[in-house]
Protein backbone atom coordinates (compact mmCIF):
# COMPACT_ATOMS: atom_id res chain seq x y z
CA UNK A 1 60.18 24.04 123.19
CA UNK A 2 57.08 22.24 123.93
CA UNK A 3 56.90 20.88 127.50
CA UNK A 4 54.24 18.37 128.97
CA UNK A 5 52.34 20.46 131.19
CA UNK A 6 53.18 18.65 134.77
CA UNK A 7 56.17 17.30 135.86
CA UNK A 8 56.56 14.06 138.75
CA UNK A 9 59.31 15.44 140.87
CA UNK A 10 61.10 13.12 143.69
CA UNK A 11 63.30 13.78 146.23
CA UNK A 12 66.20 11.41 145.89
CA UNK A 13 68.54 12.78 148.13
CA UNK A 14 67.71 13.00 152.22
CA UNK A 15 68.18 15.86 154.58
CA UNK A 16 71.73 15.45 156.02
CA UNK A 17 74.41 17.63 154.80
CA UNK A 18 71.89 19.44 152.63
CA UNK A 19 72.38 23.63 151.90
CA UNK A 20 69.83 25.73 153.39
CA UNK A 21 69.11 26.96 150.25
CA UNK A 22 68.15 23.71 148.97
CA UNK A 23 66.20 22.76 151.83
CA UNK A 24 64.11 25.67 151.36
CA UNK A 25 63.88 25.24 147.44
CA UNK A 26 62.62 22.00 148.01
CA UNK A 27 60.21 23.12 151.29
CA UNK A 28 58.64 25.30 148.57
CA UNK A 29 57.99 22.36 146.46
CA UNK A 30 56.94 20.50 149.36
CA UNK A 31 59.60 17.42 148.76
CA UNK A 32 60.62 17.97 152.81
CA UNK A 33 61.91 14.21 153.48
CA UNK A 34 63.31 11.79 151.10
CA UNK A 35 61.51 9.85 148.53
CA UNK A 36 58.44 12.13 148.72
CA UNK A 37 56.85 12.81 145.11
CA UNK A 38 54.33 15.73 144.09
CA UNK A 39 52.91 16.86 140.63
CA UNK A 40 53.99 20.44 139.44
CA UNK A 41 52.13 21.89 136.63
CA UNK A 42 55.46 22.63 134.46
CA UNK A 43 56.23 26.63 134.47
CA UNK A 44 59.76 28.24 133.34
CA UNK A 45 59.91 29.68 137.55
CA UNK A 46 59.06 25.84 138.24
CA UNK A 47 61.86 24.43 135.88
CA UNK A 48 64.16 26.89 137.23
CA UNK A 49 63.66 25.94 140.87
CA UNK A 50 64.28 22.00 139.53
CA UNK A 51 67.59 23.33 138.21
CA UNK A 52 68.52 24.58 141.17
CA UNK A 53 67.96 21.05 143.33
CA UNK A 54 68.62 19.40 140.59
CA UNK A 55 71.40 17.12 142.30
CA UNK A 56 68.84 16.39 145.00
CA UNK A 57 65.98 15.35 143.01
CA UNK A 58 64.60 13.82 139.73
CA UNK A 59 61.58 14.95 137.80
CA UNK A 60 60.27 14.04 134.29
CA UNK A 61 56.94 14.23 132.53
CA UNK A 62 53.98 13.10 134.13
CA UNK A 63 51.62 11.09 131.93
CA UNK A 64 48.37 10.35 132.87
CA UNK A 65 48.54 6.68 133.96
CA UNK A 66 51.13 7.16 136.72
CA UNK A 67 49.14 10.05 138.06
CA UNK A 68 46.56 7.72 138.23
CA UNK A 69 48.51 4.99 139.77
CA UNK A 70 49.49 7.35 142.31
CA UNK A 71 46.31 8.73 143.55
CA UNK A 72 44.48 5.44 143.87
CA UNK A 73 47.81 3.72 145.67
CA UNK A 74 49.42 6.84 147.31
CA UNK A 75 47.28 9.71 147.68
CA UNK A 76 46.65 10.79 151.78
CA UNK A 77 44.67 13.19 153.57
CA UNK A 78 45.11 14.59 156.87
CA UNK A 79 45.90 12.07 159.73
CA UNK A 80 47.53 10.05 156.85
CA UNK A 81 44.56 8.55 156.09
CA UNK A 82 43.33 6.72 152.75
CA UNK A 83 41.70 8.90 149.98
CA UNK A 84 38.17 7.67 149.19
CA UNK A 85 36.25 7.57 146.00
CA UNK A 86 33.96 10.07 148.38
CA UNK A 87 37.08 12.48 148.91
CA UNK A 88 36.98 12.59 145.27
CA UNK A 89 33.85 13.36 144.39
CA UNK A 90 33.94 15.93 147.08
CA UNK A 91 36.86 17.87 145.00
CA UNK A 92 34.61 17.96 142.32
CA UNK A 93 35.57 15.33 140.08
CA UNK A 94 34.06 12.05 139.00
CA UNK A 95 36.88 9.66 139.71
CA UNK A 96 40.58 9.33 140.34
CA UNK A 97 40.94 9.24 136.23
CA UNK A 98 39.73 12.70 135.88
CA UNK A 99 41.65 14.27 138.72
CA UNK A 100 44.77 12.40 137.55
CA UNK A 101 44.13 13.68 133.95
CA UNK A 102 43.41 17.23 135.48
CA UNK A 103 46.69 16.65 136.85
CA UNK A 104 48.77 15.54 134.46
CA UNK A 105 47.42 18.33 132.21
CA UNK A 106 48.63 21.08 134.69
CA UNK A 107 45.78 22.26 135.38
CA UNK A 108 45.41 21.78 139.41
CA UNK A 109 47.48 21.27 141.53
CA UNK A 110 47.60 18.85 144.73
CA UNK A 111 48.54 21.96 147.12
CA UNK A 112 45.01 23.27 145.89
CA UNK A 113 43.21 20.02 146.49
CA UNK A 114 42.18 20.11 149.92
CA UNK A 115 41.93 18.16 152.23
CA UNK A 116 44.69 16.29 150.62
CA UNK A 117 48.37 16.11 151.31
CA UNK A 118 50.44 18.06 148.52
CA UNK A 119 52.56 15.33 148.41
CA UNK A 120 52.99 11.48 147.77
CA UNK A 121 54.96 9.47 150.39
CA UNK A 122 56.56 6.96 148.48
CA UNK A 123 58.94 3.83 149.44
CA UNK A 124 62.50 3.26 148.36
CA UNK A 125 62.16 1.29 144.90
CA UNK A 126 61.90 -2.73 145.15
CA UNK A 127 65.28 -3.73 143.38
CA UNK A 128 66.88 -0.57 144.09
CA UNK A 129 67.51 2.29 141.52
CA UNK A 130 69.84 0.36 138.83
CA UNK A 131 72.29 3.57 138.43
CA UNK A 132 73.63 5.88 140.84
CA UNK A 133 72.05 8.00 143.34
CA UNK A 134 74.79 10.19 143.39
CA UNK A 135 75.25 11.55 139.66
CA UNK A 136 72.81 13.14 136.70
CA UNK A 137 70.70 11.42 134.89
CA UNK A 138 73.33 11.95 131.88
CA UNK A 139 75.81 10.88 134.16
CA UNK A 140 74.55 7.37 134.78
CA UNK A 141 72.52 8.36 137.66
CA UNK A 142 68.88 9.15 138.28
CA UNK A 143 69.31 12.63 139.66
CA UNK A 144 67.74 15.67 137.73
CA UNK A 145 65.85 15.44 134.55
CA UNK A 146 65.36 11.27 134.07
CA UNK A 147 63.09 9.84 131.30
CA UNK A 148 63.05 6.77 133.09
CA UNK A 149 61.77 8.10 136.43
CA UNK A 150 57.93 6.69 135.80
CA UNK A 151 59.33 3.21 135.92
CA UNK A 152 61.30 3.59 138.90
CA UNK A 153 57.92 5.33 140.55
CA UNK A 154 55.68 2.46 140.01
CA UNK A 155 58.44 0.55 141.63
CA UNK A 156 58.25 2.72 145.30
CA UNK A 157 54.41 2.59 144.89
């Protein structure tokens, strides 16, 4: 099966009452509090470790626009400060569009992008999440893999 080659995961769920081995799943993919968001380019280990926290989190394909979106609105470095078109350049890349394509193609990764965080700190969503937190996406929830997870991004942004 052909995959996109990154995946937007988010961390739906928060930390109470959560199994260590799910807290340490998701340390790995550096979703540590609730509603934090990175970009994983999309491997079969990658997918499997999704699976695993998949009632904790949603992911879906990332496509290029959102990635955008996200850098230029949610992107921090240390001290939680604002990425600048400077920081950019200083990564090597002409503008947030080419790092968000880069991105979205899988072929960095935010962990290697330093100095910036490896993750996105996003909001709760403005008119809350429309179907349950608690269930699947084929459930009627938003939880694991959710084709309609870009919309409800752009609404935490």
């Amino acid at each position: 099966i052909k995959m996109a080659n990154a995946v937007l995961v988010v961390r739906i769920k928060g930390q109470a009452d959560c199994p260590y081995w799910a807290t340490t799943t998701m340390e790995l993919l550096k979703l540590e509090k609730k509603y934090r968001a990175v970009i994983l380019p999309s491997k079969d280990n990658l997918l499997g470790m999704l699976k695993k926290v998949q009632h904790y989190v949603a992911w879906t394909e990332l496509d290029a626009d959102l990635a955008k979106e996200l850098i230029d609105k949610k992107a921090r470095k240390g001290g939680y400060k604002e990425v600048t078109p400077e920081d950019i350049k200083e990564l090597g890349y002409d503008s947030s569009a080419d790092l968000a394509k880069d991105l979205s193609e899988g072929k960095t990764m935010l962990s290697k992008l330093k100095p910036l965080k490896p993750w996105f700190a996003l909001a709760p969503p403005r008119h809350g999440f429309k179907r349950s937190t608690k269930k699947l996406y084929g459930q009627k929830g938003v939880l694991g893999k959710n084709k309609e997870l870009g919309t409800i991004v752009r609404r935490m942004i």
